[in-house]
C-alpha atoms as a PDB file:
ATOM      1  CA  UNK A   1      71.020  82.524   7.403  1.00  0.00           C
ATOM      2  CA  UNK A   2      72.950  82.668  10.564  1.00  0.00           C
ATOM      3  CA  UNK A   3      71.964  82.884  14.346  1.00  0.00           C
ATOM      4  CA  UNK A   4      72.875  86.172  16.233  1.00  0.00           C
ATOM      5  CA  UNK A   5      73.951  85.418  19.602  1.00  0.00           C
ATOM      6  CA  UNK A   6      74.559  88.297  22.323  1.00  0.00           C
ATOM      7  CA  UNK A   7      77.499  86.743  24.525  1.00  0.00           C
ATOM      8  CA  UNK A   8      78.325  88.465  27.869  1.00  0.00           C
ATOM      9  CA  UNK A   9      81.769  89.930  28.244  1.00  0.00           C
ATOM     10  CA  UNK A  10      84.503  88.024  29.381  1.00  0.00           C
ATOM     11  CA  UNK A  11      83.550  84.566  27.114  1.00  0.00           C
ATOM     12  CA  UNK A  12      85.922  85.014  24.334  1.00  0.00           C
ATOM     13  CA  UNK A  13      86.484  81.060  24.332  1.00  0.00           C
ATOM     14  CA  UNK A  14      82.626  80.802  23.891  1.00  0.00           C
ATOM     15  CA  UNK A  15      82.818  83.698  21.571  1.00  0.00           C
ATOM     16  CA  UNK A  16      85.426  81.608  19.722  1.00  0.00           C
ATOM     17  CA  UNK A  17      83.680  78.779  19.589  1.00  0.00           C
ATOM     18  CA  UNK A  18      80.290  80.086  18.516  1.00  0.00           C
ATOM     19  CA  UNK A  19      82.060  81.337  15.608  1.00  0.00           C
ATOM     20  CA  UNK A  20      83.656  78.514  14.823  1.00  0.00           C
ATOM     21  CA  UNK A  21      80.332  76.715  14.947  1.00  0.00           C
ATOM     22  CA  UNK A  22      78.619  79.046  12.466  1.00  0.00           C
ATOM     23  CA  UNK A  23      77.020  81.792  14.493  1.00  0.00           C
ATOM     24  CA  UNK A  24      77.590  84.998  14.505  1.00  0.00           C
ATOM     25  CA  UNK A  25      78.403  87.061  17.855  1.00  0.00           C
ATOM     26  CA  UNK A  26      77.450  90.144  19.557  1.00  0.00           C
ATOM     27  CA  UNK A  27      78.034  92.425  22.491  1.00  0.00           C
ATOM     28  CA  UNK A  28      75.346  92.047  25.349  1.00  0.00           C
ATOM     29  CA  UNK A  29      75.190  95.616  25.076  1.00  0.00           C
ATOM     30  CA  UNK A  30      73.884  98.110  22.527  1.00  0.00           C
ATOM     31  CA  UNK A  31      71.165  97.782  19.529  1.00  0.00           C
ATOM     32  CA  UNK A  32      72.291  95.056  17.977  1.00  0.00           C
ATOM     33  CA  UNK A  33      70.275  93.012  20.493  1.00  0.00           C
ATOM     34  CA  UNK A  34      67.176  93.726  18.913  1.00  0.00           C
ATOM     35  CA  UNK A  35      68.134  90.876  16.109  1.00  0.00           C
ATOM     36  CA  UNK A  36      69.684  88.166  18.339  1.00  0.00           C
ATOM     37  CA  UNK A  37      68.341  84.799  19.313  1.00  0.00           C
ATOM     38  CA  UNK A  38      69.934  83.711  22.274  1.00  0.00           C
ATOM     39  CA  UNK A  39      72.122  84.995  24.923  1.00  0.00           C
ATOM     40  CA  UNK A  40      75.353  83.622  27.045  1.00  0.00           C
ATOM     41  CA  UNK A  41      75.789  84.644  29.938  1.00  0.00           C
ATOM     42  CA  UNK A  42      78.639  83.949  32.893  1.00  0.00           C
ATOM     43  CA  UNK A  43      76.355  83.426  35.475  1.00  0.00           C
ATOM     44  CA  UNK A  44      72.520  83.331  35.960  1.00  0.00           C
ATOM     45  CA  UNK A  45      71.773  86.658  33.878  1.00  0.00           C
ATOM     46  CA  UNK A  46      69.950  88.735  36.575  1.00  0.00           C
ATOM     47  CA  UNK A  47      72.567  91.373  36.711  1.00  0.00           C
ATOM     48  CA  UNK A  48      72.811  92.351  32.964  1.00  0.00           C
ATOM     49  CA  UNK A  49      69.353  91.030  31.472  1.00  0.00           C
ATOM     50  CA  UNK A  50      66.442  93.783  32.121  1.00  0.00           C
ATOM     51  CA  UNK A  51      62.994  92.380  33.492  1.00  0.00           C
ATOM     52  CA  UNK A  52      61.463  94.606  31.352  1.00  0.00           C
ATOM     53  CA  UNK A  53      62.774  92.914  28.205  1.00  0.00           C
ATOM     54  CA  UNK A  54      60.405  93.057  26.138  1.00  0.00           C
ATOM     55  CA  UNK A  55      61.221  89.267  23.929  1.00  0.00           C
ATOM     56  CA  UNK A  56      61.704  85.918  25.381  1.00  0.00           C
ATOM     57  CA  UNK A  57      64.551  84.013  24.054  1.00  0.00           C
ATOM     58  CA  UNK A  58      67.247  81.393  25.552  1.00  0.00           C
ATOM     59  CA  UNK A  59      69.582  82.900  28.056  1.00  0.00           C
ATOM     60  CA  UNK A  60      72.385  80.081  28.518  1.00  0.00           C
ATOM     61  CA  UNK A  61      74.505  80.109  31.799  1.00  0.00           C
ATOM     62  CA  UNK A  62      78.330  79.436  30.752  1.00  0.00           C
ATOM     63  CA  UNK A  63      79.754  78.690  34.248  1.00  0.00           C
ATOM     64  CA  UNK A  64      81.007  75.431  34.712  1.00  0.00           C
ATOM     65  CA  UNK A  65      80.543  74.508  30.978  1.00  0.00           C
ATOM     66  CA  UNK A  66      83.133  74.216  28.036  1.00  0.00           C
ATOM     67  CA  UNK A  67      82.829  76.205  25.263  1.00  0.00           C
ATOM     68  CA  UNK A  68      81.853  72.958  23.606  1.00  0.00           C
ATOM     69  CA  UNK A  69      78.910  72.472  26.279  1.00  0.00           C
ATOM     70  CA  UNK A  70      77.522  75.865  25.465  1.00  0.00           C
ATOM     71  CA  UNK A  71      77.283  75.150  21.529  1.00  0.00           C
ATOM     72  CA  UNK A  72      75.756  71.944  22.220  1.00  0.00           C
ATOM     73  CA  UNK A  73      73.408  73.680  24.168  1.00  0.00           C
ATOM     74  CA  UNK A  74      72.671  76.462  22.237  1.00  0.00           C
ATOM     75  CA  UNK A  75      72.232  74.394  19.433  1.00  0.00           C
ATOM     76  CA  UNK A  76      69.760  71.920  21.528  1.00  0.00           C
ATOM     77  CA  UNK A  77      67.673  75.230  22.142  1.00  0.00           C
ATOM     78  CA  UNK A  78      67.084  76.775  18.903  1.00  0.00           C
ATOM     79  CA  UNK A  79      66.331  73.351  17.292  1.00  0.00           C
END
């Protein structure tokens, strides 16, 4: 089964990647993010991530990271 990751706007390398990697990709925006496991975002998150979200799940800052990076990360976190 694959992993649904939300990935901010703006990260189509990352987007790319991911893909390439075997996850799938979403939006951060709409209701898909009720099934999604992690989220990338381009800088720390606070200005598109709710505090009233209800789940907790891995939100992984992009900035200063390769594509590459952020797999490797992602991966590291939902292992």
């Amino acid at each position: 089964m694959y992993k649904l990751v939300a990935v901010e706007d703006g990260l189509t390398n990352v987007t790319q990647a991911l893909n390439a990697a075997g996850f799938k990709t979403t939006p951060l925006e709409g209701e898909a993010l009720y099934n999604i496991q992690a989220v990338i975002v381009k800088g720390n998150g606070t200005d598109c991530l709710s505090p009233e979200w209800p789940i907790k799940l891995p939100v992984i800052n992009a900035a200063g990271r390769s594509a590459e990076e952020v797999v490797e990360v992602l991966r590291d976190r939902l292992s």
